[in-house]
Protein backbone atom coordinates (compact mmCIF):
# COMPACT_ATOMS: atom_id res chain seq x y z
CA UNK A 1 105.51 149.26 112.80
CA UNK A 2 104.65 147.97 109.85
CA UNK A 3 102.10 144.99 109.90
CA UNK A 4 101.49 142.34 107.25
CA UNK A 5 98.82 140.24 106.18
CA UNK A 6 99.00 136.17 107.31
CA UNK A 7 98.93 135.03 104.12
CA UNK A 8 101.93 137.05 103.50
CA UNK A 9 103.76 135.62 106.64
CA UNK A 10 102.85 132.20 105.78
CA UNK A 11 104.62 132.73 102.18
CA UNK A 12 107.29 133.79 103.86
CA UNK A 13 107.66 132.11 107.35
CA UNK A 14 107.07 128.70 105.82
CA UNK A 15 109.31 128.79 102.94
CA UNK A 16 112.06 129.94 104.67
CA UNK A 17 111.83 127.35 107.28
CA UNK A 18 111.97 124.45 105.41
CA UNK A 19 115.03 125.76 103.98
CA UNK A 20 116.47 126.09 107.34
CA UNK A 21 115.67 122.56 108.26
CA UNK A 22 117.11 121.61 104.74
CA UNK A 23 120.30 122.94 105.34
CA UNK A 24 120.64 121.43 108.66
CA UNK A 25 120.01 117.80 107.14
CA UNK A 26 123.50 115.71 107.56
CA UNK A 27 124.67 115.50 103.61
CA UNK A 28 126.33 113.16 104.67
CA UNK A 29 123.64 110.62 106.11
CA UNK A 30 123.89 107.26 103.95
CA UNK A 31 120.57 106.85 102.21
CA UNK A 32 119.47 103.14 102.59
CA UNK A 33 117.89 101.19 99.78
CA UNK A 34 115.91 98.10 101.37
CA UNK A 35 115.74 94.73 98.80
CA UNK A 36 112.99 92.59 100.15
CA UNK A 37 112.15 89.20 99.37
CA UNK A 38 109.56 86.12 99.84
CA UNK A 39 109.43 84.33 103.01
CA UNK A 40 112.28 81.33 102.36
CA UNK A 41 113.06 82.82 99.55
CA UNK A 42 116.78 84.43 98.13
CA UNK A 43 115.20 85.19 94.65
CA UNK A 44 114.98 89.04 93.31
CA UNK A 45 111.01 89.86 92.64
CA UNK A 46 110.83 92.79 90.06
CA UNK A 47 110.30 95.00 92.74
CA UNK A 48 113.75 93.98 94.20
CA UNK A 49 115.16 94.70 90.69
CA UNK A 50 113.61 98.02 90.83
CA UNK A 51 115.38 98.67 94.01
CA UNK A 52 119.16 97.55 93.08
CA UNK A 53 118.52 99.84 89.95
CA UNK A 54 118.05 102.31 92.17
CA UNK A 55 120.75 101.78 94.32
CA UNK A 56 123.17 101.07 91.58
CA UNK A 57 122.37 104.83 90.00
CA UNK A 58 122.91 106.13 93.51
CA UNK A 59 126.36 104.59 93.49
CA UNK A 60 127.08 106.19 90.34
CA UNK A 61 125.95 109.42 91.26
CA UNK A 62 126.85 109.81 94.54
CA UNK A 63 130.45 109.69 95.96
CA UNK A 64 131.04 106.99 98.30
CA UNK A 65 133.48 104.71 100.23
CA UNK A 66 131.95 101.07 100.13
CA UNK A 67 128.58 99.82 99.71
CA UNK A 68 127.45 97.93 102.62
CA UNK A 69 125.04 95.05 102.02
CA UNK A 70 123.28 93.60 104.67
CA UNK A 71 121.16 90.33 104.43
CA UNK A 72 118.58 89.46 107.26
CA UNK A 73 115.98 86.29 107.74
CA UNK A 74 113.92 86.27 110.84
CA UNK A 75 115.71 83.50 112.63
CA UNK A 76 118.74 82.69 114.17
CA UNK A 77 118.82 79.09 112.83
CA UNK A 78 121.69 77.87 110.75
CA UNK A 79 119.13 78.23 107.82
CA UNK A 80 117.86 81.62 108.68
CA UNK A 81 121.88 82.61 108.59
CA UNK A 82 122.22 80.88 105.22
CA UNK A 83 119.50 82.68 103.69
CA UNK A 84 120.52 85.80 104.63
CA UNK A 85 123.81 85.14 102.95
CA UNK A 86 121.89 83.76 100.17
CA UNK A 87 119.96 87.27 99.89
CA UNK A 88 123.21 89.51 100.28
CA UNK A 89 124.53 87.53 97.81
CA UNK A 90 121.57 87.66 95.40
CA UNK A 91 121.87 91.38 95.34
CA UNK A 92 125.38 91.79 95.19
CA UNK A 93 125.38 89.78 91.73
CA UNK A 94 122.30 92.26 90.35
CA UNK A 95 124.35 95.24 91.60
CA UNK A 96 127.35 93.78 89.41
CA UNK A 97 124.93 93.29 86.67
CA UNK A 98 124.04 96.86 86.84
CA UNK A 99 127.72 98.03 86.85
CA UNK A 100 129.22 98.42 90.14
CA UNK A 101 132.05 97.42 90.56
CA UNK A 102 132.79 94.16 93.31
CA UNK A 103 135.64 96.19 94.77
CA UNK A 104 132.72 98.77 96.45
CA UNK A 105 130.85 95.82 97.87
CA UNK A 106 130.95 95.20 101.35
CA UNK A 107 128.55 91.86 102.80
CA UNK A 108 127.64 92.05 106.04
CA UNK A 109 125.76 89.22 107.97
CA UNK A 110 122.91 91.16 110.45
CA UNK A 111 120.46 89.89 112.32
CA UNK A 112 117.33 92.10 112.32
CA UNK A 113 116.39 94.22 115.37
CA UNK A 114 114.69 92.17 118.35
CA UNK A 115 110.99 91.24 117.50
CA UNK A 116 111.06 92.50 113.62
CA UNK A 117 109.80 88.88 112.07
CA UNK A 118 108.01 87.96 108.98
CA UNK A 119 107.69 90.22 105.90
CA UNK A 120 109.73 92.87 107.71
CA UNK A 121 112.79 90.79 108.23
CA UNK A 122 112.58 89.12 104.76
CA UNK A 123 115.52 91.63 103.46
CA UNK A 124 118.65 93.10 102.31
CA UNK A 125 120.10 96.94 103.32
CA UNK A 126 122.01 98.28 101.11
CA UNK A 127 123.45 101.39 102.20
CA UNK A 128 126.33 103.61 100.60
CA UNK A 129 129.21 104.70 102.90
CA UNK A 130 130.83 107.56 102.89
């Protein structure tokens, strides 16, 4: 029986299973892009542009159904709901600015999960379907 070095193994063993673990990855798993914004706020910070570019080359490149975006506040007031709108909105006119087309947009009104406030609810989801 043949016996070989660890450092051998390791170039070997580890390698090969991150391959395996790549391969088992869903190809299929919608990658989400995450817009987010200034408390009380619907207007796109650079960052945010950053982001819908991002998205909007994903779209391109990637084959896909709809794109679902998703605007959130921290509330559940009538204002929170309105801003949220407000947010979608704001990135669904950048995402038309950066050539998709309004046919592949899909707003959705979400309410963030239970106990996510402040900076961490302050956003928009995009997320292509497929």
């Amino acid at each position: 029986m043949m016996v070989l070095p660890r450092c051998v193994l390791s170039r070997l063993v580890v390698p090969g299973s991150l391959l395996a673990l790549a391969a088992c990855a869903a190809p299929d798993q919608p990658r989400p892009f995450v817009v987010f914004f200034e408390k009380d706020s619907a207007d796109l910070t650079p960052e945010a542009q950053d982001v819908i570019a991002r998205a909007a080359a994903s779209a391109h490149d990637v084959a896909h159904s709809k794109i679902a975006v998703a605007g959130l506040a921290d509330g559940s007031t009538p204002h929170d709901a309105t801003l949220a709108d407000q947010r979608a909105t704001a990135v669904m006119r950048a995402l038309g600015a950066q050539g998709v087309p309004a046919g592949e947009l899909v707003k959705q009104a979400d309410a963030p999960p239970t106990g996510t406030t402040g900076v961490a609810a302050h956003k928009v989801v995009i997320t292509l379907l497929p």
